[in-house]
C-alpha atoms as a PDB file:
ATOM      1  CA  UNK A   1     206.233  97.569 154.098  1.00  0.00           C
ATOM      2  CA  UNK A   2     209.004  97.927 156.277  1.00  0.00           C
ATOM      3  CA  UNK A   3     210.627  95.450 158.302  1.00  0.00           C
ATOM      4  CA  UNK A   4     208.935  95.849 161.683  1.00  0.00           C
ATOM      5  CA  UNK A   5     212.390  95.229 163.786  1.00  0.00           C
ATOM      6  CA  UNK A   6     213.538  98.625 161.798  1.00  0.00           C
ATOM      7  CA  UNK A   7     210.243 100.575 162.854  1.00  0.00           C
ATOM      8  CA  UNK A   8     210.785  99.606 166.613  1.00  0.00           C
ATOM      9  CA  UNK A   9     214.381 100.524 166.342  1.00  0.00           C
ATOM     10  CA  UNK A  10     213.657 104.114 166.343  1.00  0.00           C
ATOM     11  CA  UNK A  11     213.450 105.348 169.976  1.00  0.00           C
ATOM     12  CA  UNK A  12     211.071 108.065 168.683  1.00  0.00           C
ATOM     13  CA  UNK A  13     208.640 105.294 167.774  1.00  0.00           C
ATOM     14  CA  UNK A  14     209.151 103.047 170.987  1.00  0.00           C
ATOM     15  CA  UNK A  15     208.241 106.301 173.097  1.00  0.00           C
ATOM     16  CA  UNK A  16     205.327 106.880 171.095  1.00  0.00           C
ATOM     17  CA  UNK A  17     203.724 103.723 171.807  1.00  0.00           C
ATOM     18  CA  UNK A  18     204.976 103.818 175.260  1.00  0.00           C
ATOM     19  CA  UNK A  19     202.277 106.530 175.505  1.00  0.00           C
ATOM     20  CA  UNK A  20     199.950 104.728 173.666  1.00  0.00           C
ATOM     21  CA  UNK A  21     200.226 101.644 175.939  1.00  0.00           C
ATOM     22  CA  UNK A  22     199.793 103.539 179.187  1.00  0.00           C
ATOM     23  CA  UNK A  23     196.709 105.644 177.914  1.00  0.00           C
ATOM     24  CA  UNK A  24     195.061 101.323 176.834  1.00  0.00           C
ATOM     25  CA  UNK A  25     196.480 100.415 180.273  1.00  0.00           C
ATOM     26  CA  UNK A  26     194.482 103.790 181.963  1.00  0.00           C
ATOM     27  CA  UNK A  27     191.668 102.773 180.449  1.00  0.00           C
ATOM     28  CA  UNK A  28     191.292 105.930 177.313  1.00  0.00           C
ATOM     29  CA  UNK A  29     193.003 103.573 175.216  1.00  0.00           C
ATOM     30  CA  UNK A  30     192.902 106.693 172.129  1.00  0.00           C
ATOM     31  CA  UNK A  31     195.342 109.257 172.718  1.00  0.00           C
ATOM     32  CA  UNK A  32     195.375 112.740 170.856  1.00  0.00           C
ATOM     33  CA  UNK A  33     198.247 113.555 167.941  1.00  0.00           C
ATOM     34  CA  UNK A  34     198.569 116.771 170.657  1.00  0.00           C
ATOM     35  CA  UNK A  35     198.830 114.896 174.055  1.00  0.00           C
ATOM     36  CA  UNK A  36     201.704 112.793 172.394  1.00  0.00           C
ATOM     37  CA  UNK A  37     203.593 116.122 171.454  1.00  0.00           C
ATOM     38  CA  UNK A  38     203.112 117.255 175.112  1.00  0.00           C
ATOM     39  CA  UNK A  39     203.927 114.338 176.383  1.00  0.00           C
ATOM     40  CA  UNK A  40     207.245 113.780 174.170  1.00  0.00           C
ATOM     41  CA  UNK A  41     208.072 117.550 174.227  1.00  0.00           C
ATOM     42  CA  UNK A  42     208.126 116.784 170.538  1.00  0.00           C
ATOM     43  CA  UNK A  43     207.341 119.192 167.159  1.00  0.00           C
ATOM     44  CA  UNK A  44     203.977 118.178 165.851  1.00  0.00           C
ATOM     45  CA  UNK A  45     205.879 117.192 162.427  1.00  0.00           C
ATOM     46  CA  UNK A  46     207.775 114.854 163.888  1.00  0.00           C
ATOM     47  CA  UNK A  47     205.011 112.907 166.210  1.00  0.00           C
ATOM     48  CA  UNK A  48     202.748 112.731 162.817  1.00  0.00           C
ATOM     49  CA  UNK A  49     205.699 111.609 160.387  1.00  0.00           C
ATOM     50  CA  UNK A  50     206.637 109.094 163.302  1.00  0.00           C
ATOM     51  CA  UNK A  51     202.663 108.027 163.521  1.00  0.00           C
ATOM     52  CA  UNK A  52     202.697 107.423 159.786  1.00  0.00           C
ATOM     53  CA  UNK A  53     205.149 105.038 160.144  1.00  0.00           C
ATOM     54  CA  UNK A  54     203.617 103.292 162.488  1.00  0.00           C
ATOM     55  CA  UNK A  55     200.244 103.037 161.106  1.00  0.00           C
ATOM     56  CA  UNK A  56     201.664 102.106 157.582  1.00  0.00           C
ATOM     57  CA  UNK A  57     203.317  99.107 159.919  1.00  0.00           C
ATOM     58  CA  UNK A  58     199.624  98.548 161.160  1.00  0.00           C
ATOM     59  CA  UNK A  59     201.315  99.032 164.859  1.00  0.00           C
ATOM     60  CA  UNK A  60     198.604 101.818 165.609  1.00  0.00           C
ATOM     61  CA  UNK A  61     195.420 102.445 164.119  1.00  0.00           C
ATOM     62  CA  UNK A  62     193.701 106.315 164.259  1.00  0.00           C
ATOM     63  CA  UNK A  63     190.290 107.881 164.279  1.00  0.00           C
ATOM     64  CA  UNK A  64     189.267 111.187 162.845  1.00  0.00           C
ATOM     65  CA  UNK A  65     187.076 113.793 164.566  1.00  0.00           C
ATOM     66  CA  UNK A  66     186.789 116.470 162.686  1.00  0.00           C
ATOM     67  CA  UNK A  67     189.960 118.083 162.342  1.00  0.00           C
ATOM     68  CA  UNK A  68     191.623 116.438 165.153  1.00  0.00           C
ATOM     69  CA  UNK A  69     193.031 112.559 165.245  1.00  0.00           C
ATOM     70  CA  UNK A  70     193.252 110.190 167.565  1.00  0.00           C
ATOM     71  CA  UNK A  71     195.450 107.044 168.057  1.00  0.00           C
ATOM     72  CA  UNK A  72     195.246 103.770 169.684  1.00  0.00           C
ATOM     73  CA  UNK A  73     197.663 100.764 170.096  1.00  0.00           C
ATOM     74  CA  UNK A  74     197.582  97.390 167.673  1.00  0.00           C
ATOM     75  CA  UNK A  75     200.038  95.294 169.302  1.00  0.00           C
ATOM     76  CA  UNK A  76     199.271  92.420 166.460  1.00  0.00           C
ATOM     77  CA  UNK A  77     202.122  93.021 164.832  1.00  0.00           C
ATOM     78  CA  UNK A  78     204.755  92.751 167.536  1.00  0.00           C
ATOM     79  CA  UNK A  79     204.009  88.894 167.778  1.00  0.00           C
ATOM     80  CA  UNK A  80     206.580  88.908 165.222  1.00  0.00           C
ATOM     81  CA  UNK A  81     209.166  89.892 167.700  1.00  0.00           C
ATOM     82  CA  UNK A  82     207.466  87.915 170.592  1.00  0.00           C
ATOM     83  CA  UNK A  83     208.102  84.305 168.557  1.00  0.00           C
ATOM     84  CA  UNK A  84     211.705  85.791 167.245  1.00  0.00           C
ATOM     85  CA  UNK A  85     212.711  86.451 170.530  1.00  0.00           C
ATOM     86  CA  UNK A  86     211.296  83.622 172.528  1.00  0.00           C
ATOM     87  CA  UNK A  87     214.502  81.363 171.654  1.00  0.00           C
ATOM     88  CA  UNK A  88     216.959  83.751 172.715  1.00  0.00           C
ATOM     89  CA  UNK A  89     214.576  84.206 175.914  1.00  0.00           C
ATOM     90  CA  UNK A  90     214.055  80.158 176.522  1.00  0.00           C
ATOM     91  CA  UNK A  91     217.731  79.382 178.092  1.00  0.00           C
ATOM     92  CA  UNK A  92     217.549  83.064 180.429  1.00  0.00           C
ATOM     93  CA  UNK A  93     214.235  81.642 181.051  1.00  0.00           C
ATOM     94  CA  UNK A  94     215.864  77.945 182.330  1.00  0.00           C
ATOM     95  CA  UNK A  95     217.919  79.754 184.355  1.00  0.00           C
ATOM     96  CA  UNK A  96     215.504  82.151 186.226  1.00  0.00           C
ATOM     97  CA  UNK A  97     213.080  78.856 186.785  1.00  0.00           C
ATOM     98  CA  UNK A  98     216.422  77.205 188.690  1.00  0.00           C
ATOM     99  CA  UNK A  99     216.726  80.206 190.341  1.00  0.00           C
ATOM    100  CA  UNK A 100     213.266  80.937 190.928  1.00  0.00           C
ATOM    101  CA  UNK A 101     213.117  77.371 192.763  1.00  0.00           C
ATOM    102  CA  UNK A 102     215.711  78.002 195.289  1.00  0.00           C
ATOM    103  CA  UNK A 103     213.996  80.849 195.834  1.00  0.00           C
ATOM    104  CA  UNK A 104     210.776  79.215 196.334  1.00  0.00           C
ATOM    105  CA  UNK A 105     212.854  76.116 198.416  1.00  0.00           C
ATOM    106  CA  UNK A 106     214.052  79.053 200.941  1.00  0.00           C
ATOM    107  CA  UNK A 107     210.933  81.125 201.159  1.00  0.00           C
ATOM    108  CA  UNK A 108     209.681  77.358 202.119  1.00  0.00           C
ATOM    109  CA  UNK A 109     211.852  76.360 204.934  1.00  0.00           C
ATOM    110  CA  UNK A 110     211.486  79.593 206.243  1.00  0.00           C
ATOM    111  CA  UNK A 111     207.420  79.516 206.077  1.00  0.00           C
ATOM    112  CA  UNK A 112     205.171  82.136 205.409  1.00  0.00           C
ATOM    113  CA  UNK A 113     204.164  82.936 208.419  1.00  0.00           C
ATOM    114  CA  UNK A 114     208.001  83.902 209.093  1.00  0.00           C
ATOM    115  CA  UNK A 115     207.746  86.800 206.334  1.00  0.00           C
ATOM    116  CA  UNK A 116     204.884  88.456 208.299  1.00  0.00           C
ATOM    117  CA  UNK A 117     202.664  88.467 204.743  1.00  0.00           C
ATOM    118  CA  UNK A 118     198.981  89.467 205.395  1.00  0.00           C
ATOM    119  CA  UNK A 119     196.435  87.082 204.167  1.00  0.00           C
ATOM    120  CA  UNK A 120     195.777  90.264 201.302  1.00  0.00           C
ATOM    121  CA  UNK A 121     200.048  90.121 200.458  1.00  0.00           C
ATOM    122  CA  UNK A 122     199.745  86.881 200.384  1.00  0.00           C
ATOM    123  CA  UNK A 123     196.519  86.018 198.078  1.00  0.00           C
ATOM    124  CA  UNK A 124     198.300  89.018 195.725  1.00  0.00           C
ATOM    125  CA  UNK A 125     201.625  86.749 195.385  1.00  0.00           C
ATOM    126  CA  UNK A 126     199.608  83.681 194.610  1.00  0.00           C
ATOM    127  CA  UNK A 127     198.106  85.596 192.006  1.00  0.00           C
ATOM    128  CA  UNK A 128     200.881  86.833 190.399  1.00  0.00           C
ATOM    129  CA  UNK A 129     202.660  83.305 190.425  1.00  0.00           C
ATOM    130  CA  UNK A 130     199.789  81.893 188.641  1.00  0.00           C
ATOM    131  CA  UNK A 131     200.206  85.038 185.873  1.00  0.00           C
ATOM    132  CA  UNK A 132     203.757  83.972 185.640  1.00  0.00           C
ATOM    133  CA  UNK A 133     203.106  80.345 185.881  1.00  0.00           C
ATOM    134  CA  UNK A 134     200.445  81.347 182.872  1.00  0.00           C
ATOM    135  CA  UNK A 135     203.164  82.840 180.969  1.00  0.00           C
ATOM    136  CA  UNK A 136     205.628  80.481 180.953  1.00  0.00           C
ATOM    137  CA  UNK A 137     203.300  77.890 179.986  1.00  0.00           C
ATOM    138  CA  UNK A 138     202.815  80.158 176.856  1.00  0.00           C
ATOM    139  CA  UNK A 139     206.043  80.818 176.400  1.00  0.00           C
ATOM    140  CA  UNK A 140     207.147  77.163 176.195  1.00  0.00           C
ATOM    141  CA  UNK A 141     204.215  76.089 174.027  1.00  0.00           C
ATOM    142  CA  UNK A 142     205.432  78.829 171.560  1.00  0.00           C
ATOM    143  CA  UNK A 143     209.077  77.619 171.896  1.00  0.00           C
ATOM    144  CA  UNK A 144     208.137  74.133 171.110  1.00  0.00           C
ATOM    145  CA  UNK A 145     206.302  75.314 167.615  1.00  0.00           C
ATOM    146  CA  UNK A 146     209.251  77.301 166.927  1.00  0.00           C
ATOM    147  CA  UNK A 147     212.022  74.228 167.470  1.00  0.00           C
ATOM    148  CA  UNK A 148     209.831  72.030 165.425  1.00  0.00           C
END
């Protein structure tokens, strides 16, 4: 099997599950071998020899209908390149979270209120802290395994 960093090199490939992670984020999830052609403005040789490779790297997985198939995103195998990169990604992260607290120390001593927020604005940014907060706390659990 190939090496999975060479199978996401290809910008063919990247595209093609770009499409296949928007049609799982839309709710579909399976995308047609001819809606990736449209949507790539790509030969249908190509798309298919480019959807082999990614199914032999187990990166998409297909069902047949008859004569037509449809794909669907596996993102398994990019926690390969998830724990690779979180070292390189640990020290930009140290320096975002010093930034991101002077940040947080201004938005502070200038209060909320200040920013003219709406209680909605507000409850949406205190959700998506706690995502990142989430994250991070991932992140550095992950980090730790890998140092050890």
């Amino acid at each position: 099997m190939a090496d999975i960093f060479d199978i996401v090199a290809d910008s063919t490939r990247r595209e093609i599950l770009q499409v296949l992670l928007e049609a799982q984020s839309t709710g579909s999830g399976e995308v047609a071998v001819s809606q990736i052609v449209q949507a790539l403005e790509l030969s249908q040789p190509t798309v298919s020899k480019h959807l082999k490779v990614l199914r032999d790297a187990g990166l998409v997985a297909v069902r047949e209908e008859g004569q037509h198939r449809y794909y669907h995103l596996d993102s398994s195998p990019l926690e390969e390149v998830d724990e690779w990169l979180l070292p390189f990604l640990a020290t930009a992260d140290e320096e975002d979270t010093h930034a991101d607290a002077a940040a947080i120390g201004a938005a502070s001593s200038v209060g909320f209120g200040a920013t003219g927020l709406s209680e909605t604005q507000k409850e949406f940014a205190a959700s998506v802290g706690k995502v990142a907060a989430g994250a991070a706390a991932r992140a550095a659990a992950i980090a730790s395994r890998v140092k050890r």
